[in-house]
N, C-alpha and C. Protein backbone atom coordinates (compact mmCIF):
# COMPACT_ATOMS: atom_id res chain seq x y z
N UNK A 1 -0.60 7.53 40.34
CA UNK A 1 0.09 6.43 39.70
C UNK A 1 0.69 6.94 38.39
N UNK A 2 2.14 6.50 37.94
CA UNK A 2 2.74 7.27 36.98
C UNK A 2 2.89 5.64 36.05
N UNK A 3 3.46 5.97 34.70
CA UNK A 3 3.88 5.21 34.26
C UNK A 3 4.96 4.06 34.29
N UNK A 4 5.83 4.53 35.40
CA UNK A 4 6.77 3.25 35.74
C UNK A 4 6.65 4.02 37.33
N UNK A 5 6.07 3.42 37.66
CA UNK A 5 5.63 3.45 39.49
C UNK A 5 4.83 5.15 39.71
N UNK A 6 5.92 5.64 40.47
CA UNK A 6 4.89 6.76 40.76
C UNK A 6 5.19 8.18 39.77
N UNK A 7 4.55 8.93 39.57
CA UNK A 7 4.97 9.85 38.69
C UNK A 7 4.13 11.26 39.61
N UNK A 8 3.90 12.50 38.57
CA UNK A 8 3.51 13.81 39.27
C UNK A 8 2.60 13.99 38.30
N UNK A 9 1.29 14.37 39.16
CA UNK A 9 -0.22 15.11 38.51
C UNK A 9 -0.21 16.17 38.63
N UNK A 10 -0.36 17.02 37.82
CA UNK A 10 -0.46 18.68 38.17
C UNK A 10 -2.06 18.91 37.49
N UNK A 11 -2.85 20.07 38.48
CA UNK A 11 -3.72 20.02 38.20
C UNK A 11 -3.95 22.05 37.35
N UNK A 12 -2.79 22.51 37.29
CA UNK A 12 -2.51 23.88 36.08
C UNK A 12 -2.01 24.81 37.59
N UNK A 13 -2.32 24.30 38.93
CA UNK A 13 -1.96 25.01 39.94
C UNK A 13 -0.62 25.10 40.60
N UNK A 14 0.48 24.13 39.97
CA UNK A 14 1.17 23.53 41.05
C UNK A 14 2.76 23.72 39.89
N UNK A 15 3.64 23.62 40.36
CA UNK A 15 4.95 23.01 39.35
C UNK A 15 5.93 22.78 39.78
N UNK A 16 7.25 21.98 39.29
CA UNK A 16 7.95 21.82 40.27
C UNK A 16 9.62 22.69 39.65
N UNK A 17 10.42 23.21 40.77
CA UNK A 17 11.16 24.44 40.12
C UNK A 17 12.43 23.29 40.48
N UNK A 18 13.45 22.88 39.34
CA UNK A 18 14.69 22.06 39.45
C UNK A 18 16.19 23.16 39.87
N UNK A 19 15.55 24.66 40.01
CA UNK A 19 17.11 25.15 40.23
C UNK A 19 17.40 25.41 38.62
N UNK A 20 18.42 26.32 38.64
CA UNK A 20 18.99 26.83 37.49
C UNK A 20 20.27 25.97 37.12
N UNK A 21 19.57 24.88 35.98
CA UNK A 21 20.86 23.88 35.90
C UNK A 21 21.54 24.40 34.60
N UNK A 22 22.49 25.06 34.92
CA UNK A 22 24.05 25.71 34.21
C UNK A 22 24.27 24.80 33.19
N UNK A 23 24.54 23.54 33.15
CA UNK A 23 24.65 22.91 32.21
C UNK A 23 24.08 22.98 31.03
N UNK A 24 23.38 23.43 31.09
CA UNK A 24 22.02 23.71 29.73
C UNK A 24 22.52 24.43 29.20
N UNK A 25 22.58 25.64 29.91
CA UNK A 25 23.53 27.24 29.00
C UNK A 25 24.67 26.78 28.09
N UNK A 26 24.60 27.68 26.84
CA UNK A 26 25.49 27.12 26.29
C UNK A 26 25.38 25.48 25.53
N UNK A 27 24.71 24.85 26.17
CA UNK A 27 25.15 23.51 25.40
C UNK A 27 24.77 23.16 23.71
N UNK A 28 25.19 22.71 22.94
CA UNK A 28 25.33 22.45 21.63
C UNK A 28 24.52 21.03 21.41
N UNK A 29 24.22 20.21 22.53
CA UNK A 29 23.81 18.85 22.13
C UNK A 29 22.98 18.54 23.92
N UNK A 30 21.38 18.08 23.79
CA UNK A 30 20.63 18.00 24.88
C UNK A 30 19.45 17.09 24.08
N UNK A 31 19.05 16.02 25.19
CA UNK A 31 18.25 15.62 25.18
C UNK A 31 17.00 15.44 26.20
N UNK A 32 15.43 15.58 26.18
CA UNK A 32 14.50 15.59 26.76
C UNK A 32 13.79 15.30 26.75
N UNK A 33 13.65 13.89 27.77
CA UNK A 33 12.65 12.54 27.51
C UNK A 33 11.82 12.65 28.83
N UNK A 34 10.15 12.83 28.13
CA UNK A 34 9.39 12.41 29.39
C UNK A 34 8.13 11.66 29.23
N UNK A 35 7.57 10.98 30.45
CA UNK A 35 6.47 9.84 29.83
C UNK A 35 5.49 11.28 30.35
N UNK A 36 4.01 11.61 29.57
CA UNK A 36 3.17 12.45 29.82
C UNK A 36 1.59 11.57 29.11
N UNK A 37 0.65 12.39 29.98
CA UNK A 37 -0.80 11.89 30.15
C UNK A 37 -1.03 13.16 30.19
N UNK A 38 -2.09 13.34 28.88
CA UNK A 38 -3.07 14.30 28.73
C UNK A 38 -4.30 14.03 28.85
N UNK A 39 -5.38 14.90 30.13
CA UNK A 39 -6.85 14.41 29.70
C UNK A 39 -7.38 15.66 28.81
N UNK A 40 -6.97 17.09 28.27
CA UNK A 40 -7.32 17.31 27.34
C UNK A 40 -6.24 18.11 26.26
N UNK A 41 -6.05 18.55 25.45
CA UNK A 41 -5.36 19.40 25.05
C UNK A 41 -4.98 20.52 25.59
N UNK A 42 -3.79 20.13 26.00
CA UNK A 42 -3.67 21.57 27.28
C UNK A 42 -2.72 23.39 27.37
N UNK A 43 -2.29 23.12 26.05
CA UNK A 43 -1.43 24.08 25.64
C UNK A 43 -0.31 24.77 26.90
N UNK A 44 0.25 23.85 27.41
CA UNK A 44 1.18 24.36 28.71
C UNK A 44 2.10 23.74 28.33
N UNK A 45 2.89 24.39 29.31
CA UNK A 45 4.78 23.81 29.49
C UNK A 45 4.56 22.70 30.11
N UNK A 46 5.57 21.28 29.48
CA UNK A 46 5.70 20.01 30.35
C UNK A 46 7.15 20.34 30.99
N UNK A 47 8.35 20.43 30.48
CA UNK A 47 9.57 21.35 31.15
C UNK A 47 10.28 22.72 30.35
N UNK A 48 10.42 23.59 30.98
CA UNK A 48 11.05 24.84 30.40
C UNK A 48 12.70 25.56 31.54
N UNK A 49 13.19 26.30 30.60
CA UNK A 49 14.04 26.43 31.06
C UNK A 49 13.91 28.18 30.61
N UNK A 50 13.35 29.35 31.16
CA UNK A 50 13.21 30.74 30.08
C UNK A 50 11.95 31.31 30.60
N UNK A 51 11.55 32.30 30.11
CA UNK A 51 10.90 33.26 30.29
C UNK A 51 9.49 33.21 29.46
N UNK A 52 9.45 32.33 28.55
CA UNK A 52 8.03 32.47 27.65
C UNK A 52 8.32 31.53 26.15
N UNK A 53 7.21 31.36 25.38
CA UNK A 53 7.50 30.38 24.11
C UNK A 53 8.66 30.46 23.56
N UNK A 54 8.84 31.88 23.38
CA UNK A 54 9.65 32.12 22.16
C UNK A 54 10.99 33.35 23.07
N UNK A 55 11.48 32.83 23.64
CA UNK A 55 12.33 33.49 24.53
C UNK A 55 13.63 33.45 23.79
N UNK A 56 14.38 35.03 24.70
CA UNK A 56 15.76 34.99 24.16
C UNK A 56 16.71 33.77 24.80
N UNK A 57 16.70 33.10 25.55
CA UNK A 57 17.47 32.65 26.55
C UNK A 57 16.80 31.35 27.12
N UNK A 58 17.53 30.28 27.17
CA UNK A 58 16.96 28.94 27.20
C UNK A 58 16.21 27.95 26.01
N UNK A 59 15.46 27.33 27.12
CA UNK A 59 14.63 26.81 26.00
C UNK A 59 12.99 25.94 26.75
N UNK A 60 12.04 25.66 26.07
CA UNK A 60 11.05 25.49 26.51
C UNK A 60 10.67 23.88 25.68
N UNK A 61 9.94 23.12 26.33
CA UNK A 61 9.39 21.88 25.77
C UNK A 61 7.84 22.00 26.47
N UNK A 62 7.05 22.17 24.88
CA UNK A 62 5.36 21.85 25.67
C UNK A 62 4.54 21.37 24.12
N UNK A 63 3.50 21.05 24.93
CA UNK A 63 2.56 21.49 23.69
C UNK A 63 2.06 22.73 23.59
N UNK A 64 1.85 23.32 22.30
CA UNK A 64 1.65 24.24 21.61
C UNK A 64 0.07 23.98 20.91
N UNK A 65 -1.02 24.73 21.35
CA UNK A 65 -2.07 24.19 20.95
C UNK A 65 -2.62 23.04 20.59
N UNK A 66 -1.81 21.93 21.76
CA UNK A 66 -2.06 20.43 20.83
C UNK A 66 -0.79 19.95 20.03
N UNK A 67 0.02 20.40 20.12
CA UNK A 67 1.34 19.76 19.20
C UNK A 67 2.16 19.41 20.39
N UNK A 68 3.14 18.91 20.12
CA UNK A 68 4.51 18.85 20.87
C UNK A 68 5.89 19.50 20.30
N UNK A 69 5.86 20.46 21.17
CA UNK A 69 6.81 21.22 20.74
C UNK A 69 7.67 21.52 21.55
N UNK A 70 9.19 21.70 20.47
CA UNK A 70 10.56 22.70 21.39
C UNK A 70 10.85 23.57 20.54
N UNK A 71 11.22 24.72 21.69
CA UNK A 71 11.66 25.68 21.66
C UNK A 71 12.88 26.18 21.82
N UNK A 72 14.28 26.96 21.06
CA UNK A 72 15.48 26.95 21.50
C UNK A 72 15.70 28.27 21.00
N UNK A 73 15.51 28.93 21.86
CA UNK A 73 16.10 30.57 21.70
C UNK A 73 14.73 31.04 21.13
N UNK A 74 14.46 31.78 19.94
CA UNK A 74 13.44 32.10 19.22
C UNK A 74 13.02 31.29 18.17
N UNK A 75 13.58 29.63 17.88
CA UNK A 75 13.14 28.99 16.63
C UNK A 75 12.69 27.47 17.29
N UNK A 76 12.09 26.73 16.71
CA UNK A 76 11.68 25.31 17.33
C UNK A 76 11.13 24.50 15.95
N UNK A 77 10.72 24.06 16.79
CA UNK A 77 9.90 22.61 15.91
C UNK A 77 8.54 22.06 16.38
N UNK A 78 7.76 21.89 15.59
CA UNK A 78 6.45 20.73 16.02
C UNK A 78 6.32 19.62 15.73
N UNK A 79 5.62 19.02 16.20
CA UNK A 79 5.35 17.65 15.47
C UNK A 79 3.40 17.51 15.44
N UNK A 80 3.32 16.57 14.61
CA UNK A 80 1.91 16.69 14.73
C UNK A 80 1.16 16.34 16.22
N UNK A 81 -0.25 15.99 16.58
CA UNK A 81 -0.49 16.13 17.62
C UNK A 81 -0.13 14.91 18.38
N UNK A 82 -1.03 15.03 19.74
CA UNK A 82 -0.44 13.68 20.39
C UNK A 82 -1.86 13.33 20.76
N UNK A 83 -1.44 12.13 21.61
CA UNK A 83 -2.45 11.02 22.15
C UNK A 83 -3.25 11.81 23.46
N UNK A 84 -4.80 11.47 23.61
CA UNK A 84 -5.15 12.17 24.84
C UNK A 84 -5.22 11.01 25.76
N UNK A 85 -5.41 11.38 27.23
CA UNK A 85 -5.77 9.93 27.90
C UNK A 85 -4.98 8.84 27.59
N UNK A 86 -3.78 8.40 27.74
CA UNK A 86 -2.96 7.43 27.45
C UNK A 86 -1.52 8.06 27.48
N UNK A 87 -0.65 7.34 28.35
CA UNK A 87 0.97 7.72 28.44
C UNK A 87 1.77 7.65 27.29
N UNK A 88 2.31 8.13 27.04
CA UNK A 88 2.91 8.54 25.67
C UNK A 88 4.01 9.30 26.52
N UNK A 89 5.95 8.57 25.50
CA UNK A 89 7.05 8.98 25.51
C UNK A 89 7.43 9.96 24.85
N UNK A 90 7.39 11.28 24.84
CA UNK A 90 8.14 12.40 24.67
C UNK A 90 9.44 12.52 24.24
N UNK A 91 10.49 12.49 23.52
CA UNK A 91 11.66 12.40 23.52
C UNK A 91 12.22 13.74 22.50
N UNK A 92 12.83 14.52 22.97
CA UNK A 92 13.38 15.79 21.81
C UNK A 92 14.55 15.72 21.91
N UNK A 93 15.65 15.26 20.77
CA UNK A 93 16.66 15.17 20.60
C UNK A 93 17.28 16.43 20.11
N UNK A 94 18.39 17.47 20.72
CA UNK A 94 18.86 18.36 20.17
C UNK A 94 20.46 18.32 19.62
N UNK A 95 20.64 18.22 18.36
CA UNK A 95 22.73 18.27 18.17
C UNK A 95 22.75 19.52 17.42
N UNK A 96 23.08 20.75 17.93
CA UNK A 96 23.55 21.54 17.28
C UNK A 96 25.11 21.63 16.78
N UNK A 97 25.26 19.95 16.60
CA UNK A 97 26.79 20.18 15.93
C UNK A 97 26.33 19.59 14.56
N UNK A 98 25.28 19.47 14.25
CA UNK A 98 24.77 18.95 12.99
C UNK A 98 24.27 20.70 12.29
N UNK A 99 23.93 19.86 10.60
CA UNK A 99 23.53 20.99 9.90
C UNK A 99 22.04 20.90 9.70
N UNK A 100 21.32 22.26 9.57
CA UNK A 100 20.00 22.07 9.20
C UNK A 100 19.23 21.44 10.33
N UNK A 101 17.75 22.28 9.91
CA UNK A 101 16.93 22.02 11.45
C UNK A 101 16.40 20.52 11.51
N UNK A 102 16.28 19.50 10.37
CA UNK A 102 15.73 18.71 10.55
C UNK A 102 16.93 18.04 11.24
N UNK A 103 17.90 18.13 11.07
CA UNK A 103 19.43 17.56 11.70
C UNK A 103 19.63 17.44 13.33
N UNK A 104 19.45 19.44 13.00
CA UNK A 104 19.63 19.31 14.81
C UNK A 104 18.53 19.60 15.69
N UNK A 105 17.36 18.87 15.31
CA UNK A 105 16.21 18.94 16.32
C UNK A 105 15.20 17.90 15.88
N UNK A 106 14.87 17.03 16.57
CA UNK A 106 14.33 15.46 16.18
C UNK A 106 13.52 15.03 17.75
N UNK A 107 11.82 14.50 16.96
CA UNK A 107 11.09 14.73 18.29
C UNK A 107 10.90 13.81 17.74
N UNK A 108 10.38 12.34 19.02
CA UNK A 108 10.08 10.70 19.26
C UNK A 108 9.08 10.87 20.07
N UNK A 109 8.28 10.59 19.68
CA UNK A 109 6.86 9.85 19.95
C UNK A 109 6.82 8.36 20.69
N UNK A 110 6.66 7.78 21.26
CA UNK A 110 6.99 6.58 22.04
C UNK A 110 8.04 5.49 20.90
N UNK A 111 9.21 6.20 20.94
CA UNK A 111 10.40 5.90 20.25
C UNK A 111 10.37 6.11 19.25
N UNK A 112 9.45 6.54 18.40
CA UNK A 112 9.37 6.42 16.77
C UNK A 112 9.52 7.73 16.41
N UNK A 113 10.88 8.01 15.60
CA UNK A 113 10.72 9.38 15.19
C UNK A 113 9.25 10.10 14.19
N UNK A 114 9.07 11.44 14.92
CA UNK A 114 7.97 12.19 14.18
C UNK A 114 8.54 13.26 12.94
N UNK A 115 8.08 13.64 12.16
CA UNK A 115 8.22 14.24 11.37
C UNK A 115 7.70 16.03 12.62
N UNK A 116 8.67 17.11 12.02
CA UNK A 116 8.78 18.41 12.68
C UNK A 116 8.46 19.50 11.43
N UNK A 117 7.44 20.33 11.99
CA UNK A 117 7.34 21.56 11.09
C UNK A 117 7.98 22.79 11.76
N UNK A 118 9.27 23.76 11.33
CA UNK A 118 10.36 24.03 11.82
C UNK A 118 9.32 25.77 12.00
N UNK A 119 10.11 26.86 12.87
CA UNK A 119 9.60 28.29 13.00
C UNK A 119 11.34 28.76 13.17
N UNK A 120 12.00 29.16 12.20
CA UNK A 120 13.27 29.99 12.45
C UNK A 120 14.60 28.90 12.20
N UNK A 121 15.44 28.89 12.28
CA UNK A 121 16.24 28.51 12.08
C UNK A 121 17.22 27.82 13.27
N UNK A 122 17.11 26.86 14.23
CA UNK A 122 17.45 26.13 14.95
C UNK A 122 19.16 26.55 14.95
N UNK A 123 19.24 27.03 16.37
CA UNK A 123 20.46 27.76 16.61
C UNK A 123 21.71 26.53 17.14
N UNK A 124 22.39 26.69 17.05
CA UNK A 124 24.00 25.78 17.33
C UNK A 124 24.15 25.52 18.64
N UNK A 125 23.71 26.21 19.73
CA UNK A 125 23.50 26.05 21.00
C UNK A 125 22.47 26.58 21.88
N UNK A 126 22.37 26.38 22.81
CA UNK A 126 20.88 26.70 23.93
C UNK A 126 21.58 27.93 24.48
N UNK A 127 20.92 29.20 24.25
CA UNK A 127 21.33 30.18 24.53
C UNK A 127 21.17 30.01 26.46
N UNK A 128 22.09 30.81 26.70
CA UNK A 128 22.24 31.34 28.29
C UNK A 128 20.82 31.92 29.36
N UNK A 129 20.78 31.17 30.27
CA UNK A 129 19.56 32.07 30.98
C UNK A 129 19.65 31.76 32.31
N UNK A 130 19.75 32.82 33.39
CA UNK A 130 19.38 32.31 34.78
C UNK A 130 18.43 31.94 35.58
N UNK A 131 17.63 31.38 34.47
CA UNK A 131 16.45 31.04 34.87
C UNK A 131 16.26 29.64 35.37
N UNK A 132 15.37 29.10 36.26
CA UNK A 132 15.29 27.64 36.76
C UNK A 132 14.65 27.16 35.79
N UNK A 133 15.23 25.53 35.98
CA UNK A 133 14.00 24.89 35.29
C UNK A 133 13.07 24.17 35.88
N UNK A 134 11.69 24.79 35.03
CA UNK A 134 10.05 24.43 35.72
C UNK A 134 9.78 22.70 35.28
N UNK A 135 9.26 22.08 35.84
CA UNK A 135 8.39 20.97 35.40
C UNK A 135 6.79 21.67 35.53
N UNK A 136 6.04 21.73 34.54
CA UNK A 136 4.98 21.80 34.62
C UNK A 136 4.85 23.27 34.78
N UNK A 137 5.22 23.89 33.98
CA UNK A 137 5.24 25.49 34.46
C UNK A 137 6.25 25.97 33.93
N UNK A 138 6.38 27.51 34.17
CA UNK A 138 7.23 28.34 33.07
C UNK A 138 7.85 29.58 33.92
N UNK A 139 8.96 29.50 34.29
CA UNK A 139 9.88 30.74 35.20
C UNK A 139 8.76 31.37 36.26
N UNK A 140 8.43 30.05 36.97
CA UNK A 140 7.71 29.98 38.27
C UNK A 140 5.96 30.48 38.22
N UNK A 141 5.54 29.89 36.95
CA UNK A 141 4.10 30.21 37.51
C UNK A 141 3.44 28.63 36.41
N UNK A 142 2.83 27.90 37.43
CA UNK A 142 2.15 26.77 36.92
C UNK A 142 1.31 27.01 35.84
N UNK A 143 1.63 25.97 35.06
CA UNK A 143 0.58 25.87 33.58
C UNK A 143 -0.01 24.36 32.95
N UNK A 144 0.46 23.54 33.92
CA UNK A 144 -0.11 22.28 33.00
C UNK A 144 -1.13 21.65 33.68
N UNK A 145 -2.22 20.97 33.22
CA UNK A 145 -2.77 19.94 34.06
C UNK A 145 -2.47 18.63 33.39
N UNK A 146 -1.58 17.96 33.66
CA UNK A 146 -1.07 16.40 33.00
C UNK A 146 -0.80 16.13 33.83
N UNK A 147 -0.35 14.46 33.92
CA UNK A 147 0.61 13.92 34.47
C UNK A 147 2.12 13.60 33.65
N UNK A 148 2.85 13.60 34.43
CA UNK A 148 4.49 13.34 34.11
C UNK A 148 5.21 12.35 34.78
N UNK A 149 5.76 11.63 34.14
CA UNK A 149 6.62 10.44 34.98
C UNK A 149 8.16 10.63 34.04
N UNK A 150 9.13 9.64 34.99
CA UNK A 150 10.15 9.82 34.25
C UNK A 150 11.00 10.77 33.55
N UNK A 151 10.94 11.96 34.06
CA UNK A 151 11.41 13.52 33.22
C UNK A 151 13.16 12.96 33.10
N UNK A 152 13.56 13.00 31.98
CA UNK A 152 15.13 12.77 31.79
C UNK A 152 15.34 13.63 31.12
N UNK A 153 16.79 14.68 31.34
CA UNK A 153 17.40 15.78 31.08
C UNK A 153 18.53 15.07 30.37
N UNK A 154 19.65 15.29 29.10
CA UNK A 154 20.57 14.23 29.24
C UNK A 154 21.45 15.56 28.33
N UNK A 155 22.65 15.26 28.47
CA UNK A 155 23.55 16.35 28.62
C UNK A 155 24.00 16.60 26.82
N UNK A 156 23.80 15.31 25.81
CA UNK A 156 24.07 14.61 24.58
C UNK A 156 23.11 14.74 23.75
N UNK A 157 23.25 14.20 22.31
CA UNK A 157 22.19 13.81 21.85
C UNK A 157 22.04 12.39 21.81
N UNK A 158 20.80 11.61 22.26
CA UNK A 158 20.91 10.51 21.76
C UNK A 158 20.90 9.72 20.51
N UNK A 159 21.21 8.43 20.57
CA UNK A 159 20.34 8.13 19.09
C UNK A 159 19.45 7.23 19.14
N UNK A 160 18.77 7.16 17.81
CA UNK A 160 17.40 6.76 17.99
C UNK A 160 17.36 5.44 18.82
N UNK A 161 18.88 4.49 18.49
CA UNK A 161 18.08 3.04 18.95
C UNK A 161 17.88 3.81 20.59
N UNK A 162 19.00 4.73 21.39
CA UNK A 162 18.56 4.79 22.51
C UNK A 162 17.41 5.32 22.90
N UNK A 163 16.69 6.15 21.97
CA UNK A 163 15.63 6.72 22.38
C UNK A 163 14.46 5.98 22.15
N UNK A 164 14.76 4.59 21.39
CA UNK A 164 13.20 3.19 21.29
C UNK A 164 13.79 2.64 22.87
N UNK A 165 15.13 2.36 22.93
CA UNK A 165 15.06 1.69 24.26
C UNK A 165 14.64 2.52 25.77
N UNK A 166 14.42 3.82 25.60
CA UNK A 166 13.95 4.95 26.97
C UNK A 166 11.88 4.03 26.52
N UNK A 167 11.69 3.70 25.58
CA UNK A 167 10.31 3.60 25.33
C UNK A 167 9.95 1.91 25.40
């Protein structure tokens, strides 16, 4: 059972591979909204697009020892931790046509923007990679045990009122 009907349990064994969506490469402005259930702190990928945390190429969305974090090329953002046991909205807003990392990288917590502690300097676009993108896993080898409902990829950045109304 997912948060709006049925959703996907992964138990750290399993993930699901979306194909190498081109659109990503290159893009300057992306957004990545998903409903997730943690039963413990799980330090895995919820979706990635790359080779590892801190990769040349793509980009990665997970928690990071308990945080929620993205990753875009070699620099990202955190936010403080999240909720265990209870569905909670995910939302990482990226505009690399803005200035400064707090600008172009903005993470929502069940709509409410979080405050981000930055690693590098948040690049202008999502670097290039032929890599697929994983749900629940990272350039084909499973890592999460959560559940996930609702995974939205969106080509823009949103804004906030849209990202209270995804919640």
């Amino acid at each position: 059972i997912g948060k709006l009907g049925h959703g996907m349990g992964f138990d750290g064994s399993g993930y699901v591979d979306a194909g190498d969506i081109n659109a990503i490469d290159g893009s300057s402005q992306l957004t990545v909204s998903v409903w997730v259930r943690f039963p413990v702190d799980d330090g895995s990928y919820v979706v990635s697009k790359g080779t590892g945390w801190y990769i040349n190429g793509g980009m990665t969305f997970a928690p990071s020892s308990g945080y929620p974090e993205m990753v875009i090329g070699s620099s990202g953002g955190y936010a403080p931790g999240h909720n265990l046991n209870q569905w909670d909205i995910w939302t990482f807003v990226f505009d690399g046509t803005q200035t400064g990392n707090s600008n172009r990288l903005k993470f929502y917590l069940n709509g409410s923007q979080q405050p981000l502690t930055f690693s590098g300097t948040i690049p202008a676009t999502i670097p290039s990679s032929a890599d697929s993108v994983n749900f629940a896993g990272c350039n084909g080898f499973p890592s999460l045990g959560a559940s996930l409902d609702d995974i939205r990829i969106y080509n823009r950045a949103l804004s906030a009122s849209e990202v209270l109304n995804l919640y």
